[in-house]
C-alpha atoms as a PDB file:
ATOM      1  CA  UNK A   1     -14.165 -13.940 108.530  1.00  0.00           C
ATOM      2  CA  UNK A   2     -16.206 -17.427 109.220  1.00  0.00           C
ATOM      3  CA  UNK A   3     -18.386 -14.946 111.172  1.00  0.00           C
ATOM      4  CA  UNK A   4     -19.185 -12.504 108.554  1.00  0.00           C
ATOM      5  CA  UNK A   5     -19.587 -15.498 106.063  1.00  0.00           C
ATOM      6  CA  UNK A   6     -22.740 -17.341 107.791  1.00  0.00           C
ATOM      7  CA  UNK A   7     -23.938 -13.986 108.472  1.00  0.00           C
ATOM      8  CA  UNK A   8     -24.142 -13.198 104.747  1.00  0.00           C
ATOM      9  CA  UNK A   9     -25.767 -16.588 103.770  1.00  0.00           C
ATOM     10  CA  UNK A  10     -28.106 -16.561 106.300  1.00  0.00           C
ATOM     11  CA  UNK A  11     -28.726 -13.316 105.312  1.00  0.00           C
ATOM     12  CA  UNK A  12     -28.947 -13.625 101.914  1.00  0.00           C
ATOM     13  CA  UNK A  13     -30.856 -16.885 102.212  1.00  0.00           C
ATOM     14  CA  UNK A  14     -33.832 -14.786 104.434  1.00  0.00           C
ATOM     15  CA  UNK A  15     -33.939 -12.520 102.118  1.00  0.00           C
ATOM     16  CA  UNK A  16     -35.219 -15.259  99.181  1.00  0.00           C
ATOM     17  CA  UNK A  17     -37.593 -16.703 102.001  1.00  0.00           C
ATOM     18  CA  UNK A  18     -35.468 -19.777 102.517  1.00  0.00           C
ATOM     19  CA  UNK A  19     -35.264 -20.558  98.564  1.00  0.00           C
ATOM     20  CA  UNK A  20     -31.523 -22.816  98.141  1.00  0.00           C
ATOM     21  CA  UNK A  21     -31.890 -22.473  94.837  1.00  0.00           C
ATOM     22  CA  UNK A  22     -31.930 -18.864  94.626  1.00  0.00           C
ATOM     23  CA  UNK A  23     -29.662 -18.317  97.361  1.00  0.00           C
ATOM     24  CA  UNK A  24     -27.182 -20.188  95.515  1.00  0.00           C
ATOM     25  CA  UNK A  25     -27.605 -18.206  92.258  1.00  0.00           C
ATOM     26  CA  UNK A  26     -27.222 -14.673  94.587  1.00  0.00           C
ATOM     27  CA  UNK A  27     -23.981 -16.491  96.492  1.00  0.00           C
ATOM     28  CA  UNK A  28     -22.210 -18.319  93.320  1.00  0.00           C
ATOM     29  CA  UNK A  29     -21.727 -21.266  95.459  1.00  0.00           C
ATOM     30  CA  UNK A  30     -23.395 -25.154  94.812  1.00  0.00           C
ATOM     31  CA  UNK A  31     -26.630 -26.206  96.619  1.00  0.00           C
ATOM     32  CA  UNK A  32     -24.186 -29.538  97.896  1.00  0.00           C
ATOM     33  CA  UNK A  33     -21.606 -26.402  99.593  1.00  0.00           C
ATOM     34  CA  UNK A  34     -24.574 -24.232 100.574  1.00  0.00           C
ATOM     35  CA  UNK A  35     -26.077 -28.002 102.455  1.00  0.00           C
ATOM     36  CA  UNK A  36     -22.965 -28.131 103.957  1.00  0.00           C
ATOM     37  CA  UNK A  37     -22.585 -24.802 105.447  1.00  0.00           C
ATOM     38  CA  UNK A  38     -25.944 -24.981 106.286  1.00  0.00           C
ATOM     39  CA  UNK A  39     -25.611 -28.405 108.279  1.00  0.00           C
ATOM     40  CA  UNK A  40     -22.700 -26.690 109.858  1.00  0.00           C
ATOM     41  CA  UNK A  41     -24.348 -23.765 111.365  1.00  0.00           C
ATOM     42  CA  UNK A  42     -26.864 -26.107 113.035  1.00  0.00           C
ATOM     43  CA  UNK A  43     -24.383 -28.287 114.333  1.00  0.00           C
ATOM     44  CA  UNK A  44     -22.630 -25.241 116.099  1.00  0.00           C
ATOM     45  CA  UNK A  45     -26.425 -23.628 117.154  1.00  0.00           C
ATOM     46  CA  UNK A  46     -26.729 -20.701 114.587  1.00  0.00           C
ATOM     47  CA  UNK A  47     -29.094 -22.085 112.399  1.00  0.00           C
ATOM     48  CA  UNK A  48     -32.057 -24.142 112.979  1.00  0.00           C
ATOM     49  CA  UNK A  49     -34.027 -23.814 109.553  1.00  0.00           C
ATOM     50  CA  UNK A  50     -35.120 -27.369 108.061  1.00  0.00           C
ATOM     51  CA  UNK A  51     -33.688 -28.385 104.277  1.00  0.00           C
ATOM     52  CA  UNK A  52     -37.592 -28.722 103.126  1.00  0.00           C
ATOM     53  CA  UNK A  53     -36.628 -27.224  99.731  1.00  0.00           C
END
């Protein structure tokens, strides 16, 4: 489930060309939980975007 999770928000968050802001509006979760996950992926390798916006 964890799996299909980051693969959704990384997904989702491609899809709005790296936009937070409106890949929290698509996921219906808080930029501060969206950071979080985010910081989470890269810590475990699956994510190396940068938090620019």
């Amino acid at each position: 489930m964890k799996d299909l999770e980051r693969q959704h928000i990384l997904e989702v968050l491609a899809s709005v060309g790296g936009s937070r802001r409106k890949a929290v509006a698509i996921l219906g979760i808080s930029e501060r939980t969206l950071r979080y996950k985010l910081n989470q992926y890269r810590s475990e390798g699956f994510f190396s975007g940068s938090e620019d916006e």
